[in-house]
N, C-alpha and C. Protein backbone atom coordinates (compact mmCIF):
# COMPACT_ATOMS: atom_id res chain seq x y z
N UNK A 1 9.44 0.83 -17.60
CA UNK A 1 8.81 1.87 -18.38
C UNK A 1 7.29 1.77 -18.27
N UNK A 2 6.40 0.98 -18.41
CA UNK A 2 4.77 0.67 -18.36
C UNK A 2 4.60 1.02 -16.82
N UNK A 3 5.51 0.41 -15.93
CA UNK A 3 4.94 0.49 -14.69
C UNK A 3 5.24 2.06 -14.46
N UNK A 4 5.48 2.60 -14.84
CA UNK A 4 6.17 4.31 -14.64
C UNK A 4 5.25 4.92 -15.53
N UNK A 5 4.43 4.44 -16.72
CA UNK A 5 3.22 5.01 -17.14
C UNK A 5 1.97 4.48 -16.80
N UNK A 6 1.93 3.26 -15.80
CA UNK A 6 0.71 3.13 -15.24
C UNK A 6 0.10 4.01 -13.79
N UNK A 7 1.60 4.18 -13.06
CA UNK A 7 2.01 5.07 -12.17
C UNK A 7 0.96 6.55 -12.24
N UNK A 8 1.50 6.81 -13.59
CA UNK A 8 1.64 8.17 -13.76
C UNK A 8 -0.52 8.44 -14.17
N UNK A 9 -0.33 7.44 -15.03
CA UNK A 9 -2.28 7.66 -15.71
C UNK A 9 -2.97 7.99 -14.48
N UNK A 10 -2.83 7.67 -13.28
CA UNK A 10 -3.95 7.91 -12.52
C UNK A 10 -5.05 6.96 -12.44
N UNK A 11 -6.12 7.32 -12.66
CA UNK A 11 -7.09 6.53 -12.73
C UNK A 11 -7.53 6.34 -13.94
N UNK A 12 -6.63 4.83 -14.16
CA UNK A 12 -6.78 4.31 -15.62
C UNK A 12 -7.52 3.17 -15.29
N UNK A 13 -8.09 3.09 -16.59
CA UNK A 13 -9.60 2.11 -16.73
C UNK A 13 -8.68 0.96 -17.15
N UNK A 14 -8.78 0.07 -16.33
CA UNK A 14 -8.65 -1.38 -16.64
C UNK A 14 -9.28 -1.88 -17.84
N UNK A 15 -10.28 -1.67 -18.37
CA UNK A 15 -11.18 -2.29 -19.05
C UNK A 15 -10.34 -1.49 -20.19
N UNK A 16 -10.23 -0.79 -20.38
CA UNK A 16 -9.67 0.26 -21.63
C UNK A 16 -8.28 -0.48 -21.88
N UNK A 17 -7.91 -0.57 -20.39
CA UNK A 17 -6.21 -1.27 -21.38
C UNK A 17 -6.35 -2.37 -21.99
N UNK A 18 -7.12 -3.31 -21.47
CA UNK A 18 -7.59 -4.86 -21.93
C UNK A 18 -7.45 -4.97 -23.41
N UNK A 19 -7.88 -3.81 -24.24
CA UNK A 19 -8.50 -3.94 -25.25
C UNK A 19 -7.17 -3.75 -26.44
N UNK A 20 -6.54 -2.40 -25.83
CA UNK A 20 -5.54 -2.19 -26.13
C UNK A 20 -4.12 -3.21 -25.94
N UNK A 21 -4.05 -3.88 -25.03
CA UNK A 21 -2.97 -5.19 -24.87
C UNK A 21 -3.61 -6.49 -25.94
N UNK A 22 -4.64 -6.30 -26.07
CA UNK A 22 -5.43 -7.60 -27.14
C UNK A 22 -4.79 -7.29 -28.50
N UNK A 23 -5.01 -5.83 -29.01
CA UNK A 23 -4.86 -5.21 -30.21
C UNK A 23 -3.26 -5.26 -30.56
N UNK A 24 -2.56 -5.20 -29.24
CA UNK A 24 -1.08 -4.90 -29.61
C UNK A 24 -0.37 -6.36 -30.20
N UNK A 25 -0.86 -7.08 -28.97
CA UNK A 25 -0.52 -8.52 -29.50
C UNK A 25 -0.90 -8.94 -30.57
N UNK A 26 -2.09 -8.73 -30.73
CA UNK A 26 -2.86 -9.33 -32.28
C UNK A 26 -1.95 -8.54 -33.53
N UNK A 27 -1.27 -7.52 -33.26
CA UNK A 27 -0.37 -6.84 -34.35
C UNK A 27 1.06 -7.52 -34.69
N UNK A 28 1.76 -7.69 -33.31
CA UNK A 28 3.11 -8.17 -33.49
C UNK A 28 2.97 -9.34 -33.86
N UNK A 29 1.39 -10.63 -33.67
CA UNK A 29 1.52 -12.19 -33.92
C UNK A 29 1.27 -11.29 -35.43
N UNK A 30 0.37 -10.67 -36.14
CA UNK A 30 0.45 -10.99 -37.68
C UNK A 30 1.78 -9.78 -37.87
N UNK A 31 2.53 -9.49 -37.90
CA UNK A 31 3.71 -8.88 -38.22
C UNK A 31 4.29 -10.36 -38.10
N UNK A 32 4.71 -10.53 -37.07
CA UNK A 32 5.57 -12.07 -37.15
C UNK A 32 4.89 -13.26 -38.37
N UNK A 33 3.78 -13.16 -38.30
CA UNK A 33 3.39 -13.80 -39.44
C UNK A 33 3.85 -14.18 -41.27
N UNK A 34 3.24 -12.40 -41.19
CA UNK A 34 3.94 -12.27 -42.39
C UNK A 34 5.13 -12.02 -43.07
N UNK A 35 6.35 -11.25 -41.92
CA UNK A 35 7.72 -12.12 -42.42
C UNK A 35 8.31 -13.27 -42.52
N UNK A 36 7.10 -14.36 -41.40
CA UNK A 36 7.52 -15.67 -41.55
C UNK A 36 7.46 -16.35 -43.44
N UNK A 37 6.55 -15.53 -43.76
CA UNK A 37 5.68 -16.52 -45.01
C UNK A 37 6.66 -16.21 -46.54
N UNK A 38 6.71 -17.32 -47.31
CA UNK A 38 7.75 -17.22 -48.24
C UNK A 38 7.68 -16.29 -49.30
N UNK A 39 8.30 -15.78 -50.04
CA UNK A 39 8.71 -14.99 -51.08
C UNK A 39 7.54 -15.18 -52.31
N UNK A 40 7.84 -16.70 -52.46
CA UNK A 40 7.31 -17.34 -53.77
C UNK A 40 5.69 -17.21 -53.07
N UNK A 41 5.15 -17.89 -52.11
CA UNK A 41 3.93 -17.55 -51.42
C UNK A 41 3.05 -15.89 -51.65
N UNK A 42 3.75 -15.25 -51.48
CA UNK A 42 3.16 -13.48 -51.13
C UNK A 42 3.31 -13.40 -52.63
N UNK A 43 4.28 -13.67 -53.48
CA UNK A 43 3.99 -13.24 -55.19
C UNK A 43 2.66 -13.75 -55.48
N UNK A 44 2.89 -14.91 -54.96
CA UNK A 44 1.83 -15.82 -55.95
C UNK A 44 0.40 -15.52 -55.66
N UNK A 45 0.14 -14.68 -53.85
CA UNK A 45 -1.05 -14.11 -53.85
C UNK A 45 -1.42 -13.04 -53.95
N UNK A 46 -0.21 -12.24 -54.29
CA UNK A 46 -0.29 -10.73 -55.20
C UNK A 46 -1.07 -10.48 -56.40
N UNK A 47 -0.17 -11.92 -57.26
CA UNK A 47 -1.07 -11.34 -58.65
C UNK A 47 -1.84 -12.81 -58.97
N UNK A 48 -2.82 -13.26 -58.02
CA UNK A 48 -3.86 -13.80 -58.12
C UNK A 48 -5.43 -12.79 -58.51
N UNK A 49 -5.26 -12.05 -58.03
CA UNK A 49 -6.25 -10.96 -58.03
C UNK A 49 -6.10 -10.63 -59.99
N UNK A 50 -5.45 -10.81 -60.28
CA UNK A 50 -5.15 -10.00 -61.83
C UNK A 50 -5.23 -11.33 -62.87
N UNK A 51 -4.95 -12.56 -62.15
CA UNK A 51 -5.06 -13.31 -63.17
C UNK A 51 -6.26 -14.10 -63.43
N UNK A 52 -6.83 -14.17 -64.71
CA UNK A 52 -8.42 -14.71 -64.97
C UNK A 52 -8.91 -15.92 -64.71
């Protein structure tokens, strides 16, 4: 599928995808992140903000 839309772009800027393959990865590592992290963890820094 990528190689069939790199195919197709023409004259695509290398430099442009770079940025975009950085961004994608940097999304799925913090997605994987934050379903890794526990229940009791994400409460407890929810309502930190609210408590004095």
């Amino acid at each position: 599928m990528f190689k069939y839309i790199i195919e197709k772009a023409g004259d695509l800027d290398w430099l442009a995808l770079g940025p975009f393959l950085l961004f994608f990865v940097f999304f799925i590592l913090v997605t994987i992140y934050a379903i890794k992290k526990r229940p009791t963890y994400i409460d407890k820094m929810s309502n930190l903000p609210l408590e004095d």
